[in-house]
PDB file of N, CA and C in Angstrom:
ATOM      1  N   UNK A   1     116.508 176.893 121.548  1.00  0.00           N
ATOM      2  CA  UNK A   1     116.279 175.874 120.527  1.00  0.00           C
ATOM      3  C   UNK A   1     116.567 174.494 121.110  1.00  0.00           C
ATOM      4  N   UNK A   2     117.985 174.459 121.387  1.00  0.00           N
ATOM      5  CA  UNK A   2     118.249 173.138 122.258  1.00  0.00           C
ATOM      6  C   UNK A   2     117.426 172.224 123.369  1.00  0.00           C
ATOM      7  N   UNK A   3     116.412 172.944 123.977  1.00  0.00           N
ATOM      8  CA  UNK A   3     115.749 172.683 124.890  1.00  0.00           C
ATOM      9  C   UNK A   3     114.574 172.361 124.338  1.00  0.00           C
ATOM     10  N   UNK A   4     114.199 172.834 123.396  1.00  0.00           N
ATOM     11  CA  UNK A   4     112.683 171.840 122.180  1.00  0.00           C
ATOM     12  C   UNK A   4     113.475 170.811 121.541  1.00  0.00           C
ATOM     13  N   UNK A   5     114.519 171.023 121.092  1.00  0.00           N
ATOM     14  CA  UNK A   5     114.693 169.661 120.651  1.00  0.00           C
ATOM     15  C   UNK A   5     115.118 168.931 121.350  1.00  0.00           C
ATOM     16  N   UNK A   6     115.775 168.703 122.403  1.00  0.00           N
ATOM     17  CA  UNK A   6     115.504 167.546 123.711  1.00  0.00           C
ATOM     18  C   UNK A   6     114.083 167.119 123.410  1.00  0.00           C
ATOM     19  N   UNK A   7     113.324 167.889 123.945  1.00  0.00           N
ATOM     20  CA  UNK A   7     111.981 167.841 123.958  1.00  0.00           C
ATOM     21  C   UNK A   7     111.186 167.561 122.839  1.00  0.00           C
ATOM     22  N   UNK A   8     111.974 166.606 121.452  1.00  0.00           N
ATOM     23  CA  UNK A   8     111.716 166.282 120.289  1.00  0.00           C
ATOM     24  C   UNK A   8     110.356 167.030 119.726  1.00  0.00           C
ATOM     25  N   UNK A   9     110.513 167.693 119.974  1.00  0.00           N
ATOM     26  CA  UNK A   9     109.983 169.363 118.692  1.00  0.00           C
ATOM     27  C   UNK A   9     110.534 169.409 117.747  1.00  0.00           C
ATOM     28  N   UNK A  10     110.058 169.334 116.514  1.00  0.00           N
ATOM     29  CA  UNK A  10     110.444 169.607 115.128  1.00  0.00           C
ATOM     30  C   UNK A  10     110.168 170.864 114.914  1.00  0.00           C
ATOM     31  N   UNK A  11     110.615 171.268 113.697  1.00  0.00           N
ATOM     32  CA  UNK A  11     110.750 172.806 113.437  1.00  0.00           C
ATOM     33  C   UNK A  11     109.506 173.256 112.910  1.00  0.00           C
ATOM     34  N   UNK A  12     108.589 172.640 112.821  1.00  0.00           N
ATOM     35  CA  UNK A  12     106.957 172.791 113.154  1.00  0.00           C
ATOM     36  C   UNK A  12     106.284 173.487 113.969  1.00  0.00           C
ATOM     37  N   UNK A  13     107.312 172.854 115.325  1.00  0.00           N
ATOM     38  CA  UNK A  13     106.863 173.185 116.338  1.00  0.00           C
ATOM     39  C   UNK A  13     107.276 174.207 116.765  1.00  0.00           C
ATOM     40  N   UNK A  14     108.655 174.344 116.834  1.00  0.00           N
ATOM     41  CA  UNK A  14     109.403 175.490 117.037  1.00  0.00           C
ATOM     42  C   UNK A  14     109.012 176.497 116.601  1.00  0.00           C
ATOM     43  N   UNK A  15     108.461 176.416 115.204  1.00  0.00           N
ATOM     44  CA  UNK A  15     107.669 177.766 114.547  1.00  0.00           C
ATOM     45  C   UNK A  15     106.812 178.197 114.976  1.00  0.00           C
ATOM     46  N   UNK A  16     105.979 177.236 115.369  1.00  0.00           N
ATOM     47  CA  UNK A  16     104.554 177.312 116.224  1.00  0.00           C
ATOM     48  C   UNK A  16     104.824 177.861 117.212  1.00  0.00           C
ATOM     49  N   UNK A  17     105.871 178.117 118.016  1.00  0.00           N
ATOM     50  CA  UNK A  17     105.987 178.749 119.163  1.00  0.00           C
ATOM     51  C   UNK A  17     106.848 180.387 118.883  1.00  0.00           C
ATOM     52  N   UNK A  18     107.457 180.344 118.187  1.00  0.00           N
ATOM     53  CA  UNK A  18     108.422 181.315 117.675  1.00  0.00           C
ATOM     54  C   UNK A  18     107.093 182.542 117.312  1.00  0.00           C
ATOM     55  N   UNK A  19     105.825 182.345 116.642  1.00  0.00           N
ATOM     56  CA  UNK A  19     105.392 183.028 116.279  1.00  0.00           C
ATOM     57  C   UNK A  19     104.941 184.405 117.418  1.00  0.00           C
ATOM     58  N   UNK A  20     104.938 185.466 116.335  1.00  0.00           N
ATOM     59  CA  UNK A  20     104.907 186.461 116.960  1.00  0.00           C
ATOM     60  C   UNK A  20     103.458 187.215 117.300  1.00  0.00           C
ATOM     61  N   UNK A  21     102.699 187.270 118.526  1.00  0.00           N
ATOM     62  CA  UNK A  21     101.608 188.192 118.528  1.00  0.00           C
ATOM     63  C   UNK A  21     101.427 189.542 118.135  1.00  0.00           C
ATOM     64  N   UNK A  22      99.819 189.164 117.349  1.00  0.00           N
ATOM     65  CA  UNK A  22     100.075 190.477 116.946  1.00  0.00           C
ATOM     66  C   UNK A  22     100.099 191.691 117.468  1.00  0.00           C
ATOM     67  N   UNK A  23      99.648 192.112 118.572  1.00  0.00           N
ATOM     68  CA  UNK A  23      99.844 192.992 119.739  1.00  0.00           C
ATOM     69  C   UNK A  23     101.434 193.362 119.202  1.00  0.00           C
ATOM     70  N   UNK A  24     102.439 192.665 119.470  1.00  0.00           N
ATOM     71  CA  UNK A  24     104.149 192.387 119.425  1.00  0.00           C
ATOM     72  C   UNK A  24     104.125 193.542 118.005  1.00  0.00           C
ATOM     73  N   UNK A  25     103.578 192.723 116.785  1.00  0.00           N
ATOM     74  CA  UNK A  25     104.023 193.340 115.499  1.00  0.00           C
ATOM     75  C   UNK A  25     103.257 194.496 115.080  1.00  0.00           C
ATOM     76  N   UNK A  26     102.255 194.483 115.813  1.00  0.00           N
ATOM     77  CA  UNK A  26     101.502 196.132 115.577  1.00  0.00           C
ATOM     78  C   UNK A  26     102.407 197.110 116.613  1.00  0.00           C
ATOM     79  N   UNK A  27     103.010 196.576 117.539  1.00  0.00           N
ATOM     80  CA  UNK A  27     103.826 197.926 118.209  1.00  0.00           C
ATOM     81  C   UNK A  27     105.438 197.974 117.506  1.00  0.00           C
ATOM     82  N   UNK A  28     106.108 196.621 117.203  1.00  0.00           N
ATOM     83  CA  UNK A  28     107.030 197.250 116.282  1.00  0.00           C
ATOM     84  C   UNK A  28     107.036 198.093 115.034  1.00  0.00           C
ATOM     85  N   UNK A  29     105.698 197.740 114.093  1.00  0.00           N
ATOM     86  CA  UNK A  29     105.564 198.909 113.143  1.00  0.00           C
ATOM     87  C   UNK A  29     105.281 199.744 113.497  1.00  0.00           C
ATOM     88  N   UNK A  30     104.635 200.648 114.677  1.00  0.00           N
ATOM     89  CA  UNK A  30     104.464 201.869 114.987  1.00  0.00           C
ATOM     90  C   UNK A  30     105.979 202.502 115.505  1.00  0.00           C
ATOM     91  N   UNK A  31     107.249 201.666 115.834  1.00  0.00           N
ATOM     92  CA  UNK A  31     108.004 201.846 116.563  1.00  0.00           C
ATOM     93  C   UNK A  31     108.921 203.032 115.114  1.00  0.00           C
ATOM     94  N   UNK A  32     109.676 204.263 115.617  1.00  0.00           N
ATOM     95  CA  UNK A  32     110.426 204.665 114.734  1.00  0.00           C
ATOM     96  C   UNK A  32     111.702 203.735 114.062  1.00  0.00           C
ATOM     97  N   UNK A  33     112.143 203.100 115.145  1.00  0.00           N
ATOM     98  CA  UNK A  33     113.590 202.327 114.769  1.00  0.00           C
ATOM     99  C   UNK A  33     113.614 201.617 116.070  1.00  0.00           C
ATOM    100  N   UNK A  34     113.922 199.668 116.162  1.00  0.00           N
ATOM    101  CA  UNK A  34     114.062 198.650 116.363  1.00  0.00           C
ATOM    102  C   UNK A  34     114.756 198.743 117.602  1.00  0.00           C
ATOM    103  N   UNK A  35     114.679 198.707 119.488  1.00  0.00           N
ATOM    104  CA  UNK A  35     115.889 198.842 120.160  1.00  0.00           C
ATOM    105  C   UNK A  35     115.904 197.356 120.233  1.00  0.00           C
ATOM    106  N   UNK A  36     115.452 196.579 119.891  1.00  0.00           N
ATOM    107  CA  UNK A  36     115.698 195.059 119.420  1.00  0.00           C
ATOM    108  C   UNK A  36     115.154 194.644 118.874  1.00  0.00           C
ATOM    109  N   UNK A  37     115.824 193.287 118.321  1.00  0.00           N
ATOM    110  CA  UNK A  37     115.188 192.254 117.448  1.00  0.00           C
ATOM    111  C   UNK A  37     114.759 191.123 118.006  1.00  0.00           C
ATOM    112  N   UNK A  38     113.402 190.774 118.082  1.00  0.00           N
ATOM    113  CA  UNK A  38     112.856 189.639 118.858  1.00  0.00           C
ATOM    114  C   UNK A  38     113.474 188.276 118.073  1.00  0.00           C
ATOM    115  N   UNK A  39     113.373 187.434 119.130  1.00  0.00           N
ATOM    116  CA  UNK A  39     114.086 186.275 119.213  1.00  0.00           C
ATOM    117  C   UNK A  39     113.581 185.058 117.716  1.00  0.00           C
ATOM    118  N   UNK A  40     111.956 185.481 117.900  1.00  0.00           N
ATOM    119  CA  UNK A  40     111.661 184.825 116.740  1.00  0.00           C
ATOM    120  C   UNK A  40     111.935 184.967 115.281  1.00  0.00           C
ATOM    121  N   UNK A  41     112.783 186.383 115.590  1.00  0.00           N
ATOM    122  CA  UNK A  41     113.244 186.732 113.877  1.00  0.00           C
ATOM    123  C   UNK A  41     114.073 186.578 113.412  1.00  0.00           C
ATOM    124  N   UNK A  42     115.178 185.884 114.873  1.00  0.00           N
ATOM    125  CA  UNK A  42     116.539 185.817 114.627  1.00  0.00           C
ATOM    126  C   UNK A  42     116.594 184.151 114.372  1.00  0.00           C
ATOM    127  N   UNK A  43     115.714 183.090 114.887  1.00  0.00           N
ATOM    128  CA  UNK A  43     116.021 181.628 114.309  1.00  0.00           C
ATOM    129  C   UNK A  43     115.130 181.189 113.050  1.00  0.00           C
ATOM    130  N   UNK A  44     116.069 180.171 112.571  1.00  0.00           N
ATOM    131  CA  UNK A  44     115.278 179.923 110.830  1.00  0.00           C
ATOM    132  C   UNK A  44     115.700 178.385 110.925  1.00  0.00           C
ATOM    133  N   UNK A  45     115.044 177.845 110.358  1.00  0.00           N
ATOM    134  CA  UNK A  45     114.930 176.695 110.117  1.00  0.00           C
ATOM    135  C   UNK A  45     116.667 175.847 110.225  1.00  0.00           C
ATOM    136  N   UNK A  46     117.442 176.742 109.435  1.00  0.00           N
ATOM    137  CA  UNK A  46     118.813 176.006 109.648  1.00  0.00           C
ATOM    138  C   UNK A  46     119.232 176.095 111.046  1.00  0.00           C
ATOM    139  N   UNK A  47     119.141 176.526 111.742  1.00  0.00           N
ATOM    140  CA  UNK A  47     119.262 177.291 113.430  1.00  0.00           C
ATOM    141  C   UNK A  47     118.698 175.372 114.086  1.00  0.00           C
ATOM    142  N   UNK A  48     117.107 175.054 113.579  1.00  0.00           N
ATOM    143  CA  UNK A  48     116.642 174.409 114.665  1.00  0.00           C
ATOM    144  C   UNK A  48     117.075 172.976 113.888  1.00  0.00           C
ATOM    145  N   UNK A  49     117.795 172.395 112.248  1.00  0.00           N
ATOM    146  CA  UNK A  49     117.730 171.615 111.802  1.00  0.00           C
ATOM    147  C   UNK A  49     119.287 171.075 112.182  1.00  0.00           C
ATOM    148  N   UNK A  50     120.412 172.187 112.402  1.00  0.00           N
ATOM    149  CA  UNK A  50     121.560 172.414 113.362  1.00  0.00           C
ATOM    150  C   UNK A  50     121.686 171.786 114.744  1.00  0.00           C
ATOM    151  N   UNK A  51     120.877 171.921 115.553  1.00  0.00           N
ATOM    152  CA  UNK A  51     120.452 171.389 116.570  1.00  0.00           C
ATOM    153  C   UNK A  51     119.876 170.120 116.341  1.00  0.00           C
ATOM    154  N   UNK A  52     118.626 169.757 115.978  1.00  0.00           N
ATOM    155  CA  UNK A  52     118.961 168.299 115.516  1.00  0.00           C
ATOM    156  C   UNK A  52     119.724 167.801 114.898  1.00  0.00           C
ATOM    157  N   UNK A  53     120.281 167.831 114.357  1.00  0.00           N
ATOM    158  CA  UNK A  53     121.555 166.954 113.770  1.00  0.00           C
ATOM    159  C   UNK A  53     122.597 166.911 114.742  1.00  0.00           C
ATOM    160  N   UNK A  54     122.771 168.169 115.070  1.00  0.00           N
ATOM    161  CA  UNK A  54     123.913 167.630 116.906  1.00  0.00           C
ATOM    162  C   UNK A  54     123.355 166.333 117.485  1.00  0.00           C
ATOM    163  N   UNK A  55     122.370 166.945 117.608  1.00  0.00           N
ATOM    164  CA  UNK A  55     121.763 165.612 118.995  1.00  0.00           C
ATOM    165  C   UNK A  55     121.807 164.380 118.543  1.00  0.00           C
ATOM    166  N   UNK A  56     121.554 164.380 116.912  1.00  0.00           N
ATOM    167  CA  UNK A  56     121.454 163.118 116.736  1.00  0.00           C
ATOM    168  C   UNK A  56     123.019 162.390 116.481  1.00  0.00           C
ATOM    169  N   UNK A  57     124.029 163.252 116.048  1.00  0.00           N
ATOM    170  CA  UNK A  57     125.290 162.897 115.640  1.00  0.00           C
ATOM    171  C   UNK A  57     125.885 162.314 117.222  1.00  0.00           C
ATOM    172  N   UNK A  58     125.587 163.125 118.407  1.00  0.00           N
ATOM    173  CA  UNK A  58     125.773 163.084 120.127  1.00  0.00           C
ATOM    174  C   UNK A  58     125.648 161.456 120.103  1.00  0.00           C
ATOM    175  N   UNK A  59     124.535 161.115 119.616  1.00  0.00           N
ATOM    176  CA  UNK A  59     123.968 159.564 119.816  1.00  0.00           C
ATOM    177  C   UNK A  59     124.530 158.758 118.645  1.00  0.00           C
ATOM    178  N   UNK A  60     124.715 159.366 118.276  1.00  0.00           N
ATOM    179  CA  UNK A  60     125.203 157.930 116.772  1.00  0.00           C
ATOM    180  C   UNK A  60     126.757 157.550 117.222  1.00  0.00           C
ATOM    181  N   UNK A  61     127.176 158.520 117.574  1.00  0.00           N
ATOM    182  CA  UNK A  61     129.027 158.497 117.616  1.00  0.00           C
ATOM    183  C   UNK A  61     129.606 157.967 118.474  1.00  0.00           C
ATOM    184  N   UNK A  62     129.744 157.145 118.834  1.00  0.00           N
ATOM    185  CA  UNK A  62     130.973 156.952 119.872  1.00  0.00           C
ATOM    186  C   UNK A  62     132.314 156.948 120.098  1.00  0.00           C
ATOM    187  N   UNK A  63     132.830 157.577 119.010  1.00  0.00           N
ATOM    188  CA  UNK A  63     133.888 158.291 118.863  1.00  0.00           C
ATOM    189  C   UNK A  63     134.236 159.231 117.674  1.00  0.00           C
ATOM    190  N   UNK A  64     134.910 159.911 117.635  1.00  0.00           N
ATOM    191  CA  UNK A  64     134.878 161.731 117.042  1.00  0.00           C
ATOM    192  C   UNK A  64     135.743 160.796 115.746  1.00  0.00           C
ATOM    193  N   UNK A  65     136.106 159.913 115.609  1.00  0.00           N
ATOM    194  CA  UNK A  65     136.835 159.224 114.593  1.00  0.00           C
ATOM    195  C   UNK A  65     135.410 157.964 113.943  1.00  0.00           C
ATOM    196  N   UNK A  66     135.329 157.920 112.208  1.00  0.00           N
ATOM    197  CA  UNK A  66     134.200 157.184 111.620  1.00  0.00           C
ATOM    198  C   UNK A  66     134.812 155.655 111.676  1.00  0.00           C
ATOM    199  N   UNK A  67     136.346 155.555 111.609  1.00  0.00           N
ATOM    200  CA  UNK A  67     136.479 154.232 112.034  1.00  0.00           C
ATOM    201  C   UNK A  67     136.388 153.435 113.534  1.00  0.00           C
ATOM    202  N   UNK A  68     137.159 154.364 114.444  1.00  0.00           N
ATOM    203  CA  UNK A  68     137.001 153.811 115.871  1.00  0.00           C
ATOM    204  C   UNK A  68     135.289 154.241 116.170  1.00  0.00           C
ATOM    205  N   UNK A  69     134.399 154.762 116.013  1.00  0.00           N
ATOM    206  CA  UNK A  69     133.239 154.406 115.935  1.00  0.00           C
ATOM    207  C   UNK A  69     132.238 153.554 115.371  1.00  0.00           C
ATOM    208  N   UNK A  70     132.639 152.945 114.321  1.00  0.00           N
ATOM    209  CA  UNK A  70     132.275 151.881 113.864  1.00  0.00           C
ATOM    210  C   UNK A  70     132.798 150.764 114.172  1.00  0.00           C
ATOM    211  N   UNK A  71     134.123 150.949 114.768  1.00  0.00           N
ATOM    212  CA  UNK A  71     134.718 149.359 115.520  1.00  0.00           C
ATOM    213  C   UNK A  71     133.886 149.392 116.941  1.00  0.00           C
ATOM    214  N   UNK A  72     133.544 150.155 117.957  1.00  0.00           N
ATOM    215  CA  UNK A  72     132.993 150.760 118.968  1.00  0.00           C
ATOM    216  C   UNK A  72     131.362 150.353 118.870  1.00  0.00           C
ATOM    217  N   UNK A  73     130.928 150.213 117.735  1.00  0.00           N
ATOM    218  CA  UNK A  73     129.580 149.893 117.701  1.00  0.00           C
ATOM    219  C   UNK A  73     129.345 148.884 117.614  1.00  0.00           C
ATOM    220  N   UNK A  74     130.567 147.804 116.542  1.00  0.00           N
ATOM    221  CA  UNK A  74     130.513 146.804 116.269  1.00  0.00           C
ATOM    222  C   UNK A  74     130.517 145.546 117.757  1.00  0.00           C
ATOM    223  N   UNK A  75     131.777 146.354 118.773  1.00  0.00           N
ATOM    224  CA  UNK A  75     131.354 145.703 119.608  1.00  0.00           C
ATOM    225  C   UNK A  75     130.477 145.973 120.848  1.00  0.00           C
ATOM    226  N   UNK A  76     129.726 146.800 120.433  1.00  0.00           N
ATOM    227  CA  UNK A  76     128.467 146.989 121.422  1.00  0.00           C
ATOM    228  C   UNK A  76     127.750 145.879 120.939  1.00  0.00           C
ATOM    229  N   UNK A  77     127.382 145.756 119.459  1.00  0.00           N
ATOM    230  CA  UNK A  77     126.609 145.060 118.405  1.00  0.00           C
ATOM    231  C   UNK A  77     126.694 143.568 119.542  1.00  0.00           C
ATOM    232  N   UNK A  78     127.834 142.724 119.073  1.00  0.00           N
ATOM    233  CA  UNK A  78     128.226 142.156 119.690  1.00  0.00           C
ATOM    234  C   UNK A  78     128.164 141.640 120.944  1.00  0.00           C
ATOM    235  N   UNK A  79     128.496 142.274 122.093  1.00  0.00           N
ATOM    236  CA  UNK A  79     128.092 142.497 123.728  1.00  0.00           C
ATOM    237  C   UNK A  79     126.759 142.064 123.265  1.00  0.00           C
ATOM    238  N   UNK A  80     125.628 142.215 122.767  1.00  0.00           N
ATOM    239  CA  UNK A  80     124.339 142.294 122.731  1.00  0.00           C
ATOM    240  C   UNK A  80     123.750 140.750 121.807  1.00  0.00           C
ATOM    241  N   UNK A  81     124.449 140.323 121.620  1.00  0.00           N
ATOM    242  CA  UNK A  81     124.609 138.823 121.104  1.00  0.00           C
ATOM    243  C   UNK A  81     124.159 138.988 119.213  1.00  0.00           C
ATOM    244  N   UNK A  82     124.365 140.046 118.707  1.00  0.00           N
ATOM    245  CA  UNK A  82     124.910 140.825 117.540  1.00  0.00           C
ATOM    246  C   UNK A  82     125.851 139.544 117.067  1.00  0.00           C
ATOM    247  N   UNK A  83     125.793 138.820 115.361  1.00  0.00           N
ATOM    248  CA  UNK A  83     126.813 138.317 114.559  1.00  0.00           C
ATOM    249  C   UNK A  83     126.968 139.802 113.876  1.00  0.00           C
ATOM    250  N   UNK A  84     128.634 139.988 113.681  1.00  0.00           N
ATOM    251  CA  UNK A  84     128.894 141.408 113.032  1.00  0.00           C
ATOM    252  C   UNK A  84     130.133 140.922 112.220  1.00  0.00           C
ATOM    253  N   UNK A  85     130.686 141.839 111.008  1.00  0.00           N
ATOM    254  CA  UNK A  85     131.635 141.484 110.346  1.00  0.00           C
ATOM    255  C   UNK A  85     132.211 142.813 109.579  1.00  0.00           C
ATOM    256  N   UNK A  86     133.509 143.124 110.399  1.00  0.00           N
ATOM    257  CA  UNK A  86     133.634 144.100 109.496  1.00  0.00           C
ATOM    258  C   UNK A  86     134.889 143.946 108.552  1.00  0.00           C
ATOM    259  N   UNK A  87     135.233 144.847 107.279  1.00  0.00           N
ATOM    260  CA  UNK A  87     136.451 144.770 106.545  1.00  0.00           C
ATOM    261  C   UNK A  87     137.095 145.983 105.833  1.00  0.00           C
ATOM    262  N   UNK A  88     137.847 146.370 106.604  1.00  0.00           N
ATOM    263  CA  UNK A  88     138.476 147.840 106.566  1.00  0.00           C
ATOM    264  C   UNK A  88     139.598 147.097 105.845  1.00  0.00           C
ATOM    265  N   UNK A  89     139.698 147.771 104.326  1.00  0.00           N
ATOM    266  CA  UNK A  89     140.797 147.700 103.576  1.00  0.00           C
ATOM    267  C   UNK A  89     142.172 148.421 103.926  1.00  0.00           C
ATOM    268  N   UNK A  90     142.992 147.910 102.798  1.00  0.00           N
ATOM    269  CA  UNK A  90     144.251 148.587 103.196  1.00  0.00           C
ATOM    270  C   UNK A  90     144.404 150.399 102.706  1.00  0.00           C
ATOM    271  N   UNK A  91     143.618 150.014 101.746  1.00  0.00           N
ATOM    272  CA  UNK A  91     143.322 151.752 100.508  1.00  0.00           C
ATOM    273  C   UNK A  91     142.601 152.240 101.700  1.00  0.00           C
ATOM    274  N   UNK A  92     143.257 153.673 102.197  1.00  0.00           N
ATOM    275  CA  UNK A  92     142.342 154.346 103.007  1.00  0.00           C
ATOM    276  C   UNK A  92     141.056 155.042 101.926  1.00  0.00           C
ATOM    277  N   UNK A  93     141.255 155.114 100.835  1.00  0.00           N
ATOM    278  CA  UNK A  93     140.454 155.717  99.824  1.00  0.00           C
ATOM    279  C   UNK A  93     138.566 154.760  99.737  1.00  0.00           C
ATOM    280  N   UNK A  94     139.107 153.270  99.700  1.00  0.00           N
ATOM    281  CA  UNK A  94     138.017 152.311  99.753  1.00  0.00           C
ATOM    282  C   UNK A  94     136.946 151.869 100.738  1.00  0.00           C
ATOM    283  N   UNK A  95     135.873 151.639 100.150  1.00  0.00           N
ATOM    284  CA  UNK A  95     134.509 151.778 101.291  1.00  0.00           C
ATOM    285  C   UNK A  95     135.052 150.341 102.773  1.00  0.00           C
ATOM    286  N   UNK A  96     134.655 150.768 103.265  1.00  0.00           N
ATOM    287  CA  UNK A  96     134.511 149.423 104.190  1.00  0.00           C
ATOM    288  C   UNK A  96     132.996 148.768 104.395  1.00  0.00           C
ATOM    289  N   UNK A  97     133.661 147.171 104.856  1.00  0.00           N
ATOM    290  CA  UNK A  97     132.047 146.511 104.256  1.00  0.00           C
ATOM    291  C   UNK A  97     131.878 146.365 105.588  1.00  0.00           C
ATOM    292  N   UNK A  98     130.513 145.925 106.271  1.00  0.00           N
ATOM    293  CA  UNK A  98     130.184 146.476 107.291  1.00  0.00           C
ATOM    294  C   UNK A  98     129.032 145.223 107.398  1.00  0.00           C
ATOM    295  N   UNK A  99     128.833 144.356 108.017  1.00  0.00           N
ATOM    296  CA  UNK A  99     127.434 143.410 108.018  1.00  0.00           C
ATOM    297  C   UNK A  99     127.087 143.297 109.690  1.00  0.00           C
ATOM    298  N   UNK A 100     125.826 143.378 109.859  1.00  0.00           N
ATOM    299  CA  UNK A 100     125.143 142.597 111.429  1.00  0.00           C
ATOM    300  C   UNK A 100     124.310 141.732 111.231  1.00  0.00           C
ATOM    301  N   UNK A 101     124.174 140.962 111.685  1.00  0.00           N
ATOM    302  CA  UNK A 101     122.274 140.454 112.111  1.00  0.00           C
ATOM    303  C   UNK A 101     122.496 140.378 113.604  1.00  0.00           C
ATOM    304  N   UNK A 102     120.607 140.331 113.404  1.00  0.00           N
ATOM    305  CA  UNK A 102     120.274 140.281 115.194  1.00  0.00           C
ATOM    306  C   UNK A 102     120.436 138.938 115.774  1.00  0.00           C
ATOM    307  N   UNK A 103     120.315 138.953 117.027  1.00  0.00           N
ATOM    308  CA  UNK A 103     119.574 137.403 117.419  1.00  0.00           C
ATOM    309  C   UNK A 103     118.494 136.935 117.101  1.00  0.00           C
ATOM    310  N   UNK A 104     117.367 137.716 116.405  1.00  0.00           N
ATOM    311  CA  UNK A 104     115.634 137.618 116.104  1.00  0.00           C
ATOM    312  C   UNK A 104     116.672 136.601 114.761  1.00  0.00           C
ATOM    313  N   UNK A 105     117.432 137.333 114.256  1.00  0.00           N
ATOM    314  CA  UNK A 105     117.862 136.758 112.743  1.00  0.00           C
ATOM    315  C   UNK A 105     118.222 135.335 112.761  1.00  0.00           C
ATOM    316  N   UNK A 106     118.869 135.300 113.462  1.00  0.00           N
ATOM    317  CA  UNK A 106     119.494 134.265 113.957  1.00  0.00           C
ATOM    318  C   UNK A 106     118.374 133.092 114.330  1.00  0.00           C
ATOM    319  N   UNK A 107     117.366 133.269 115.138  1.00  0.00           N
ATOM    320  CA  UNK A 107     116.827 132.485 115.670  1.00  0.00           C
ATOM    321  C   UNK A 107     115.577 132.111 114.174  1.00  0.00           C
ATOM    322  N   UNK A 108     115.486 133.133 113.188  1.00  0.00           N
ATOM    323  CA  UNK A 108     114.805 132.679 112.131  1.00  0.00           C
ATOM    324  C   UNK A 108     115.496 131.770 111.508  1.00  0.00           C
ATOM    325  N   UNK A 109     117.039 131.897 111.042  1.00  0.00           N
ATOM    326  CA  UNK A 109     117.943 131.161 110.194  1.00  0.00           C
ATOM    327  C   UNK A 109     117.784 130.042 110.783  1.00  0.00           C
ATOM    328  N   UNK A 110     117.991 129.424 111.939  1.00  0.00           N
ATOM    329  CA  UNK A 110     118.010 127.919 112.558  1.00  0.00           C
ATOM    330  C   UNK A 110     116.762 127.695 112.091  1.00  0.00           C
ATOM    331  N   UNK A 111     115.387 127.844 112.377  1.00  0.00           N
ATOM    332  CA  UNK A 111     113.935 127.530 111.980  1.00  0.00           C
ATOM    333  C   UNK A 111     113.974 127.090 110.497  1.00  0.00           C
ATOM    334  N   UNK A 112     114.457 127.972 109.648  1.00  0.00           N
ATOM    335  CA  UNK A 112     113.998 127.648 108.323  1.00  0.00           C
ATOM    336  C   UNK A 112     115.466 126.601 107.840  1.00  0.00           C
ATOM    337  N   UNK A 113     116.321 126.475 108.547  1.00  0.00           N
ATOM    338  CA  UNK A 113     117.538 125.725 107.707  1.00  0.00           C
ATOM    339  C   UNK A 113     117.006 124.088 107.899  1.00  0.00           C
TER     340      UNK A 113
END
């Protein structure tokens, strides 16, 4: 599975390949009893939607913690000539506010002010 979705295959695709010839399923129904279960019967959609979401969580995160990853992005943001603003309350319970603009933004705001 992991290796189509590198290969940004959706579970479309994956199906599309998973499928079984029929040659394959006319000799398992003749078969008395199963000495295996082919591979395509064993993945389902949660299997390949599992795998994307890794990959994509791999790339979003830069750290296994939602605050030091969002301070972590903020100053990538930043490094990259990113205006960013963040405000982590004292209530661990309360949202934190979170703002960027780009430099494109930036260079509109001077034009129109």
């Amino acid at each position: 599975i992991q290796e189509h979705v590198d290969k940004h295959i959706n579970w479309k695709g994956i199906k599309n390949l998973l499928r079984l010839e029929d040659t394959k399923l006319a000799e398992m129904e003749n078969q008395d009893t199963l000495s295996e279960i082919p591979v395509a019967m064993i993945i389902d959609y949660q299997d390949v939607q599992n795998a994307v979401l890794a990959k994509l969580n791999a790339v979003a995160r830069k750290h296994k913690f939602d605050k030091n990853s969002v301070i972590l992005w903020l100053e990538y943001l930043k490094e990259n000539g990113y205006e960013a603003m963040l405000d982590i309350p004292d209530n661990p319970h309360a949202p934190l506010v979170l703002a960027w603009y780009s430099p494109w933004h930036k260079k509109v705001k001077r034009e129109f002010e």
